[in-house]
C-alpha atoms as a PDB file:
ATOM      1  CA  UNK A   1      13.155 -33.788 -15.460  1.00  0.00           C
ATOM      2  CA  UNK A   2      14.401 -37.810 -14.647  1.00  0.00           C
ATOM      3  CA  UNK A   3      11.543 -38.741 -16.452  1.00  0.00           C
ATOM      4  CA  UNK A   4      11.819 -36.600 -19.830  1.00  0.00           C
ATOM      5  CA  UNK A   5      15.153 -34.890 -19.736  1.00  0.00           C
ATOM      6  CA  UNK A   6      14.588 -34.096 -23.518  1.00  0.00           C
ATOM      7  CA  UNK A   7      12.001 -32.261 -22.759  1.00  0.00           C
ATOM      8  CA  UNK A   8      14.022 -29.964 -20.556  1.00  0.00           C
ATOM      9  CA  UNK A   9      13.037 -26.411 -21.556  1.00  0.00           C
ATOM     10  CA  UNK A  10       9.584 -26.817 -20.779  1.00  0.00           C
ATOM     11  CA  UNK A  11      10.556 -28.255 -17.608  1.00  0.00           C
ATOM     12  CA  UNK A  12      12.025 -25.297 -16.405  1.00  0.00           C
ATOM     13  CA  UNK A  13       9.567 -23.028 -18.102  1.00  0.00           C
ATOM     14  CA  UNK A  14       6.796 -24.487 -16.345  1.00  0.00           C
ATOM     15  CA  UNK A  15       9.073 -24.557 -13.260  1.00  0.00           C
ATOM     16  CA  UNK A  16       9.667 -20.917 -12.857  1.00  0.00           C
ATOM     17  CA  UNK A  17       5.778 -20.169 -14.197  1.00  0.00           C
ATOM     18  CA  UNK A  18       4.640 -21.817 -10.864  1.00  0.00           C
ATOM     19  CA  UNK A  19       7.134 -20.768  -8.770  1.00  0.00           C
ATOM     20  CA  UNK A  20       7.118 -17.083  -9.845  1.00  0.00           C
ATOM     21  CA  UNK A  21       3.143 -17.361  -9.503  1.00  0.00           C
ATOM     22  CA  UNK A  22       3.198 -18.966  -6.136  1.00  0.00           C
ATOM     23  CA  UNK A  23       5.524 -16.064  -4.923  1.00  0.00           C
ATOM     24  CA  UNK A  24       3.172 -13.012  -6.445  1.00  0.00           C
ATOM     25  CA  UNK A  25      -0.064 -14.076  -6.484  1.00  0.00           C
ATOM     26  CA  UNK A  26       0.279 -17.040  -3.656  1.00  0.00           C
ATOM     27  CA  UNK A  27      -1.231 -19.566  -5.872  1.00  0.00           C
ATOM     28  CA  UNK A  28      -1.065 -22.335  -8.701  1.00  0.00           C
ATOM     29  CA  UNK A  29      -0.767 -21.845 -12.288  1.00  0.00           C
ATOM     30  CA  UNK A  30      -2.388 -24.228 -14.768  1.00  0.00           C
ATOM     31  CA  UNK A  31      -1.367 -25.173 -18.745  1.00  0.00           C
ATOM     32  CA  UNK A  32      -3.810 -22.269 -19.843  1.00  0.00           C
ATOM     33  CA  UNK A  33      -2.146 -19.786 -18.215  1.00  0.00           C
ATOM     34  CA  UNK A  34       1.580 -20.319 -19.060  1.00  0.00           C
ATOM     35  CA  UNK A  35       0.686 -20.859 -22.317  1.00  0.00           C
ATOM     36  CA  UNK A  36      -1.009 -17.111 -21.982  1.00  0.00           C
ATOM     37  CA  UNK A  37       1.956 -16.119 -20.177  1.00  0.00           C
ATOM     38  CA  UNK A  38       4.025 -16.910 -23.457  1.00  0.00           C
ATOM     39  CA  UNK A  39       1.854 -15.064 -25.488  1.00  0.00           C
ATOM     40  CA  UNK A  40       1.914 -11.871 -22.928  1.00  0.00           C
ATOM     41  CA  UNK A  41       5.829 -12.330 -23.048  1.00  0.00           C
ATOM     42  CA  UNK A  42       5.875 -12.191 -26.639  1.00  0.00           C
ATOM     43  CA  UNK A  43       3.513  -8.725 -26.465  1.00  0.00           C
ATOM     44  CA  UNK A  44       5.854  -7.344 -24.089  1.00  0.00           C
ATOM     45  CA  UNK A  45       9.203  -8.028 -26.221  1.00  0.00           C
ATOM     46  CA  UNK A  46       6.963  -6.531 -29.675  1.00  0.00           C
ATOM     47  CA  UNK A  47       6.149  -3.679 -27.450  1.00  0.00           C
ATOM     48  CA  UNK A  48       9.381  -2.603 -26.527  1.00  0.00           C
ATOM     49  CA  UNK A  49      11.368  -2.853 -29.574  1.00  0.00           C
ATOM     50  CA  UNK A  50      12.386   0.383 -30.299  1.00  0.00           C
ATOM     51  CA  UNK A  51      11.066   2.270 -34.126  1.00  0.00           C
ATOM     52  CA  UNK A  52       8.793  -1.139 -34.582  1.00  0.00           C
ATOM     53  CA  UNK A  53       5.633   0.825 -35.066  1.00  0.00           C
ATOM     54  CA  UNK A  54       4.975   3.670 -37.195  1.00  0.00           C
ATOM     55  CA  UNK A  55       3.835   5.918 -34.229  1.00  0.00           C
ATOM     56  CA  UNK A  56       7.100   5.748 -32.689  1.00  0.00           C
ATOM     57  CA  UNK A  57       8.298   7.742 -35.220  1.00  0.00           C
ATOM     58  CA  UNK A  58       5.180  10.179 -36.215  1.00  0.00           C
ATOM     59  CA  UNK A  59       2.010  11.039 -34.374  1.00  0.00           C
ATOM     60  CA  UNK A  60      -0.611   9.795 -36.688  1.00  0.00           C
ATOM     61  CA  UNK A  61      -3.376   7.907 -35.105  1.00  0.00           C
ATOM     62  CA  UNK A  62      -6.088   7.252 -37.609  1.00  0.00           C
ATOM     63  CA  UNK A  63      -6.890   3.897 -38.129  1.00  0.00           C
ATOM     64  CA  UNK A  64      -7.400   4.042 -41.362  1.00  0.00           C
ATOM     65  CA  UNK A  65      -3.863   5.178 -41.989  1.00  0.00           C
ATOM     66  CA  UNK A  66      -1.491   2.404 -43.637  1.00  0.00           C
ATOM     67  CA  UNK A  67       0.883   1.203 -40.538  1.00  0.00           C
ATOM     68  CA  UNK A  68      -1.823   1.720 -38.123  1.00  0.00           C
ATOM     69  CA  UNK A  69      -2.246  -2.121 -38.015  1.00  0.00           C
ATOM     70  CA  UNK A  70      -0.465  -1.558 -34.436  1.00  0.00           C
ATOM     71  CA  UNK A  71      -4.248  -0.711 -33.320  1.00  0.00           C
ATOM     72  CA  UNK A  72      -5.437  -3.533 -33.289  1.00  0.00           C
ATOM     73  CA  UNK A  73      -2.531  -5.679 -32.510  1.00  0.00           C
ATOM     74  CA  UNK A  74      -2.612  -3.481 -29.058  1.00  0.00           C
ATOM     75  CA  UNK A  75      -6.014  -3.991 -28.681  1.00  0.00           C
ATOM     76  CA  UNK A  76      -5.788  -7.933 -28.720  1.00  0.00           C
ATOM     77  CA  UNK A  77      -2.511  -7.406 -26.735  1.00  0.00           C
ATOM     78  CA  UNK A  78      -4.411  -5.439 -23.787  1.00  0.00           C
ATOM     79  CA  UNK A  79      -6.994  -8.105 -23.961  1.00  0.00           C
ATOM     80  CA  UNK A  80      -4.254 -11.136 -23.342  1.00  0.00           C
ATOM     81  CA  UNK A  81      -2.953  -8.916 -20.766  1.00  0.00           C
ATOM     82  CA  UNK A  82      -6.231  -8.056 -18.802  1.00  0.00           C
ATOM     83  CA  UNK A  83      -7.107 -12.118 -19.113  1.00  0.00           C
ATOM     84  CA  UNK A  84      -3.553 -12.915 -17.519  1.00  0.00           C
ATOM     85  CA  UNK A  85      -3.201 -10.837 -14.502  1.00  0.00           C
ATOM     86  CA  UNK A  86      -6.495  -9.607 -13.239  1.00  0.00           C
ATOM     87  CA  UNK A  87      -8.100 -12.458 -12.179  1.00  0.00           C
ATOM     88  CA  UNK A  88      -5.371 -13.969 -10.162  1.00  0.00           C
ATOM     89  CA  UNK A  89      -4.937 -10.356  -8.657  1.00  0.00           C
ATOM     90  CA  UNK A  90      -8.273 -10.639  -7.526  1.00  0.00           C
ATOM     91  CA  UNK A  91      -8.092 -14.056  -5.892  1.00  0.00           C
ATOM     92  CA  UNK A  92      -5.115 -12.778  -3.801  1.00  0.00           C
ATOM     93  CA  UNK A  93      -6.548  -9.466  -2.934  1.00  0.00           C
ATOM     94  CA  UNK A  94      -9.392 -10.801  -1.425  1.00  0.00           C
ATOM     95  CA  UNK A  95      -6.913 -11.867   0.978  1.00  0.00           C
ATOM     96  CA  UNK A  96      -4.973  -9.252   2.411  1.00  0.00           C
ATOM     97  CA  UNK A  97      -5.242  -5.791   3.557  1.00  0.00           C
ATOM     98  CA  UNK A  98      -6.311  -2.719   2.153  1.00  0.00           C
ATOM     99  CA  UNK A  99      -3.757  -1.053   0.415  1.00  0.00           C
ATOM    100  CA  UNK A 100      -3.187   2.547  -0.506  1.00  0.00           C
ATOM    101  CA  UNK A 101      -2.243   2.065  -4.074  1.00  0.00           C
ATOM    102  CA  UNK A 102      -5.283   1.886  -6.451  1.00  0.00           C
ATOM    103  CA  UNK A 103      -5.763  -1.557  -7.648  1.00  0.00           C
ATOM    104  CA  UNK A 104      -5.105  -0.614 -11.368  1.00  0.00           C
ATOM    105  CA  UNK A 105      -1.339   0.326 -10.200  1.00  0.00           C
ATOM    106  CA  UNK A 106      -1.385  -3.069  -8.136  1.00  0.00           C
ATOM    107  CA  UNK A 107      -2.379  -5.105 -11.050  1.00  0.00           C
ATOM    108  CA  UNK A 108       0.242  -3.658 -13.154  1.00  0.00           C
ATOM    109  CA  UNK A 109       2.654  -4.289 -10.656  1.00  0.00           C
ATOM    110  CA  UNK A 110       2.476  -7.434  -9.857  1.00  0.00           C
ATOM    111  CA  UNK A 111       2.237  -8.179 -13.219  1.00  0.00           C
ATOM    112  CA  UNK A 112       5.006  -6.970 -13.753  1.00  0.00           C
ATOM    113  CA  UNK A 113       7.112  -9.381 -11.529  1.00  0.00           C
ATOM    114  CA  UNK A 114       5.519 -11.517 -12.958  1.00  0.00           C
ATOM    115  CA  UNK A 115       6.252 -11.614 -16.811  1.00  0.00           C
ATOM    116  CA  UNK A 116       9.549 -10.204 -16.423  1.00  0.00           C
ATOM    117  CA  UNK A 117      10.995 -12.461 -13.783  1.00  0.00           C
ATOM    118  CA  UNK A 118       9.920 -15.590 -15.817  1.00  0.00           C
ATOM    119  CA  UNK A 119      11.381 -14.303 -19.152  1.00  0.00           C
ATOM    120  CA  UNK A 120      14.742 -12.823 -17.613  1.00  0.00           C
ATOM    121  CA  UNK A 121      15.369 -16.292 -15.418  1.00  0.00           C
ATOM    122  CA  UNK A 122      14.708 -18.621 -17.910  1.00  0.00           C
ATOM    123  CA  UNK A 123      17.104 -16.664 -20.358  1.00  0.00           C
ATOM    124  CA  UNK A 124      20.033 -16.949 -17.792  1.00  0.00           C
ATOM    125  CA  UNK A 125      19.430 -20.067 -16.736  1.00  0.00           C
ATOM    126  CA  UNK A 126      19.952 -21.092 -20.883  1.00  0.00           C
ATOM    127  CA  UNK A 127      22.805 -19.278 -20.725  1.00  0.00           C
ATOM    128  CA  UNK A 128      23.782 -20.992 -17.863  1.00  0.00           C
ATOM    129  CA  UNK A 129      23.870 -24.463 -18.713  1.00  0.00           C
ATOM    130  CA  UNK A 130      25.274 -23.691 -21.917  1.00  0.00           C
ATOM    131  CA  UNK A 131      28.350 -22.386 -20.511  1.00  0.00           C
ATOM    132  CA  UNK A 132      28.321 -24.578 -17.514  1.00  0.00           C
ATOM    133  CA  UNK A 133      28.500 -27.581 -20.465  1.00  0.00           C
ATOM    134  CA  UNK A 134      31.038 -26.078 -22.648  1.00  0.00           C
ATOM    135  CA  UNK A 135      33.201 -25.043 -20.040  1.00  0.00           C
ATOM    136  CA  UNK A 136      33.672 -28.409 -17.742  1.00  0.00           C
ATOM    137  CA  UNK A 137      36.530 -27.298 -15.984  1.00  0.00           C
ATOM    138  CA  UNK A 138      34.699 -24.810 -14.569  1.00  0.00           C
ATOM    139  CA  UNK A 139      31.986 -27.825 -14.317  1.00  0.00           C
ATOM    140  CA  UNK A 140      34.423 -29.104 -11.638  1.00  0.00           C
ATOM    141  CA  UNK A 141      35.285 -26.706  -9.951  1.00  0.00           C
ATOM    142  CA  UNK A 142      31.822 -25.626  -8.943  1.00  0.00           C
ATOM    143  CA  UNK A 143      30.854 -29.639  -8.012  1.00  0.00           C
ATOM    144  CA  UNK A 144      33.688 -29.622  -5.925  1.00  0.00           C
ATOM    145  CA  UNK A 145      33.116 -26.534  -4.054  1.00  0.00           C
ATOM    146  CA  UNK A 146      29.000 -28.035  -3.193  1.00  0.00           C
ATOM    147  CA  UNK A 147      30.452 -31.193  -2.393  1.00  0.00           C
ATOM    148  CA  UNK A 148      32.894 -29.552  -0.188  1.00  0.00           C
ATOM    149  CA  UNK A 149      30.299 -27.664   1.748  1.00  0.00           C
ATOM    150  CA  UNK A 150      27.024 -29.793   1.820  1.00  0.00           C
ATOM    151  CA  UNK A 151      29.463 -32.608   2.339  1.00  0.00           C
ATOM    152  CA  UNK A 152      27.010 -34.378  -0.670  1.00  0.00           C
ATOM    153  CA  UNK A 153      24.745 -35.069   2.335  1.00  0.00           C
ATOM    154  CA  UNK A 154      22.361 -32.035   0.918  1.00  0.00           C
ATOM    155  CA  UNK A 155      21.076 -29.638  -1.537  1.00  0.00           C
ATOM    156  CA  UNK A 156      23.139 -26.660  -1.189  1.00  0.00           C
ATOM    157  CA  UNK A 157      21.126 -23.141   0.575  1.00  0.00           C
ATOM    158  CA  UNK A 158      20.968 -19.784   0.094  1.00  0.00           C
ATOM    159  CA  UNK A 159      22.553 -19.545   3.397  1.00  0.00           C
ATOM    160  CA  UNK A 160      25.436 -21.467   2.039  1.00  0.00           C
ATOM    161  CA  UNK A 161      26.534 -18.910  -0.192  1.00  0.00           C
ATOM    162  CA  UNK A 162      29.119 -17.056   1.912  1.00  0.00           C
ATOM    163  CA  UNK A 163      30.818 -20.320   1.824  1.00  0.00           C
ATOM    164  CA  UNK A 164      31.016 -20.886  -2.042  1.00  0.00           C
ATOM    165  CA  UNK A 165      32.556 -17.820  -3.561  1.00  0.00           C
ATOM    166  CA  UNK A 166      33.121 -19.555  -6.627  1.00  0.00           C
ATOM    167  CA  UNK A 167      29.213 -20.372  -7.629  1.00  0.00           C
ATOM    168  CA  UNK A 168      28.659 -16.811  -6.731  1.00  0.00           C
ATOM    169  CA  UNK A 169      32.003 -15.979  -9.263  1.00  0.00           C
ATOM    170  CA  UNK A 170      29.940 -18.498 -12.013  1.00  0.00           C
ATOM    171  CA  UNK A 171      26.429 -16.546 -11.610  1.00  0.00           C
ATOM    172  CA  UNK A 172      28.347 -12.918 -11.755  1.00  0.00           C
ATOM    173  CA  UNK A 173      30.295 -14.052 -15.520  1.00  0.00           C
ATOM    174  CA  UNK A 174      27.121 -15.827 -16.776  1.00  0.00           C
ATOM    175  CA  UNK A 175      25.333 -12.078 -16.030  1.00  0.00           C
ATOM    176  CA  UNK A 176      28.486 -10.360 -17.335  1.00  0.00           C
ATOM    177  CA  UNK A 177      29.413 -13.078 -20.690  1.00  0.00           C
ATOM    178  CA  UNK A 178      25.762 -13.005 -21.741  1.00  0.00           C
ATOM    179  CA  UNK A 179      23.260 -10.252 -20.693  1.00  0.00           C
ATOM    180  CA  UNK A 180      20.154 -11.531 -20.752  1.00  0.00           C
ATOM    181  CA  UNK A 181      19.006  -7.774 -22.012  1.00  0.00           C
ATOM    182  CA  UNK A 182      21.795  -6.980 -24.046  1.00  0.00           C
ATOM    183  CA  UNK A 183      20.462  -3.391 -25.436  1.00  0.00           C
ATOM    184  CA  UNK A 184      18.236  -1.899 -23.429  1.00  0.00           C
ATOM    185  CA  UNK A 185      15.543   1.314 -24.622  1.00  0.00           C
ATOM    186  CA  UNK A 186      14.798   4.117 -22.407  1.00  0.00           C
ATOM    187  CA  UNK A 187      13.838   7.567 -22.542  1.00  0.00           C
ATOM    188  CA  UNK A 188      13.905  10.733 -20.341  1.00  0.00           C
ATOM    189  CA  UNK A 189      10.867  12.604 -19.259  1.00  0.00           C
ATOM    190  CA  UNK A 190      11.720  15.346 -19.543  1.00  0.00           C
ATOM    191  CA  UNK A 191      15.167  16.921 -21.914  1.00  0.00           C
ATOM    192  CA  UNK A 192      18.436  15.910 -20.496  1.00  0.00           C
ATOM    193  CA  UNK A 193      22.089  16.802 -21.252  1.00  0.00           C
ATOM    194  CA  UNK A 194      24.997  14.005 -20.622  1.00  0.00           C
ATOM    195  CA  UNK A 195      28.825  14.852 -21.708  1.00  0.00           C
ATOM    196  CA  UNK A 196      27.758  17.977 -23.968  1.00  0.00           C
ATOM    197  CA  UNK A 197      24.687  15.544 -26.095  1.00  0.00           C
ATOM    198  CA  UNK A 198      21.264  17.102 -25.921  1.00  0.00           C
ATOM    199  CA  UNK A 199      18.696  14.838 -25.179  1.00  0.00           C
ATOM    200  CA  UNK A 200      15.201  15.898 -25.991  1.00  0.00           C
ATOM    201  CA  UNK A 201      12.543  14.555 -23.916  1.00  0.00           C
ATOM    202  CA  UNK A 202      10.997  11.285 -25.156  1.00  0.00           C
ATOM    203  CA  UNK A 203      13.841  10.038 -27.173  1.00  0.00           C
ATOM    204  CA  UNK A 204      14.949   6.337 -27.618  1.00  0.00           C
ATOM    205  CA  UNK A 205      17.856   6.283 -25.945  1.00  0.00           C
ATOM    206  CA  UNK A 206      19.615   2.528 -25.850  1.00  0.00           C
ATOM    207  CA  UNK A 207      21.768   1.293 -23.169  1.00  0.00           C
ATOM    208  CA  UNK A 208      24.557  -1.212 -24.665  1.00  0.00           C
ATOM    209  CA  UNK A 209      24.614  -3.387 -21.577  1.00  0.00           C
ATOM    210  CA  UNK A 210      26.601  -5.916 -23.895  1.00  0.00           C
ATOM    211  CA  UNK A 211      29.399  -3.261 -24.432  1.00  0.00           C
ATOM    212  CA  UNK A 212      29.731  -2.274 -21.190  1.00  0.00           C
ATOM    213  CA  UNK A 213      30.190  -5.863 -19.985  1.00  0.00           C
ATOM    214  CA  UNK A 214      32.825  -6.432 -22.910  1.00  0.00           C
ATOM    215  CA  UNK A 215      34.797  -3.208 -22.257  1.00  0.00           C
ATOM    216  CA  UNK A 216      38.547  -4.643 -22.275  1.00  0.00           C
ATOM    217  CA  UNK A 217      39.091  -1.801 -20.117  1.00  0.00           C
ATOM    218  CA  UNK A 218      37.410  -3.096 -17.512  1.00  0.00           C
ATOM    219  CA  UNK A 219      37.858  -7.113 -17.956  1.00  0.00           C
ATOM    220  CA  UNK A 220      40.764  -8.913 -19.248  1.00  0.00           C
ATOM    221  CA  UNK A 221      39.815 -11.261 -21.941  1.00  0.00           C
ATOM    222  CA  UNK A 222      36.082  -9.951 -22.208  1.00  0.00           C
ATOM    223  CA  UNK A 223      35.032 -12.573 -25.244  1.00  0.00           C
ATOM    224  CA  UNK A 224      36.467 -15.415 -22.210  1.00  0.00           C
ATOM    225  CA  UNK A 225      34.607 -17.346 -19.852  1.00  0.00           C
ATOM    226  CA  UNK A 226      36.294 -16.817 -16.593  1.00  0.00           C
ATOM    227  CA  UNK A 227      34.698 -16.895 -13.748  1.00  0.00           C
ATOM    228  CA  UNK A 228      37.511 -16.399 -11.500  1.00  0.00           C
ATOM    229  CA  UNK A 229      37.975 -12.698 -12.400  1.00  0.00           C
ATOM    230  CA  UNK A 230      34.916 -11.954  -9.722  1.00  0.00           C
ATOM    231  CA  UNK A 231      36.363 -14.023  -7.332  1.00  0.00           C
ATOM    232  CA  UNK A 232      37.384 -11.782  -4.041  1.00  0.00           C
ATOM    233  CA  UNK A 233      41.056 -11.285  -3.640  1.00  0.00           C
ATOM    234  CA  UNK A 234      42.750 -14.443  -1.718  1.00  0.00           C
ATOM    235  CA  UNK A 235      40.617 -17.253  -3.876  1.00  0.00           C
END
């Protein structure tokens, strides 16, 4: 980062793409497979956006029906996938205990942690510095709290964070000013009822996660920065 500080985002990409791999698969990542990891991230985000493919809609599964490009794109997408998380699985299964999950539901799992902690991090940590820069007041106060505490004789640790109320305040408003998912798709399994609204089973239903964190109902001056409204009461 002292070397290339232009180059920034990839720092931290690359960052969290080795430290998120270290922590599920116990190992190290190379070039090949963050750039794959990109890729898989990109699949994921495609896959989940709601009314994007024609068979979200209607149940028509030919290929040779226009708008079943999707086919193929899946296929490709499943490949990718496969590539990304099996081998390492392997490698670190061969190392522990036998587990009573099959390994197809392991796989997925870790997997799992795996693309969607590297995605969601890096987003708030963008979101982060972003505020963090246009907002140097709060800037200040947040150096002077560390300093306070680590005495600028140290990093700061987790175990530190009783003691600095008003980090944890900055991490809580960058969640609540920016959600990193801001709208997110779900859908019941089986057919639901919520305030007198039928919901059939398998319907889109989207959470507005940005809404509810910008209800002026709830916080004063929603469309502010302030991290001092999640500070306890006494600060």
């Amino acid at each position: 980062m002292a070397q290339s500080p232009e180059s920034f985002k990839q720092h931290i990409r690359r960052y969290l793409g080795s430290f998120i791999t270290r922590f599920t698969y116990g190992r190290k990542v190379d070039d090949f497979e963050l750039k794959l990891g990109d890729e898989i991230s990109v699949h994921t985000q495609q896959a989940l956006r709601p009314g994007r493919w024609l068979a979200d809609t209607y149940c028509i599964y030919q290929t040779w029906f226009p708008g079943m490009a999707f086919k193929r794109w899946a296929r490709d997408a499943r490949t990718k996938f496969i590539e990304y998380t099996a081998q390492p699985f392997r490698e670190a299964r061969s190392s522990v205990a036998l587990s009573k999950y099959k390994e197809e539901e392991l796989v997925s799992a870790a997997a799992s942690i795996h693309t969607a902690a590297i995605e969601t991090t890096y987003a708030m940590l963008m979101n982060f510095l972003i505020l963090i820069m246009a907002h140097q007041d709060v800037q200040e106060k947040a150096y002077q709290e560390i300093t306070s505490v680590t005495e600028s004789t140290r990093q700061p640790l987790l175990s530190d964070m009783a003691a600095m109320p008003y980090i944890d305040a900055i991490i809580r408003e960058v969640h609540r000013f920016n959600p990193v998912t801001p709208v997110i798709p779900r859908s019941p399994v089986q057919t639901d009822s919520y305030k007198g609204y039928r919901i059939p089973q398998d319907t889109w239903v989207m959470f507005n996660i940005w809404a509810m964190t910008h209800d002026a109902n709830i916080y004063r001056d929603p469309h502010q920065f302030i991290p001092e409204r999640h500070l306890p009461l006494g600060h």
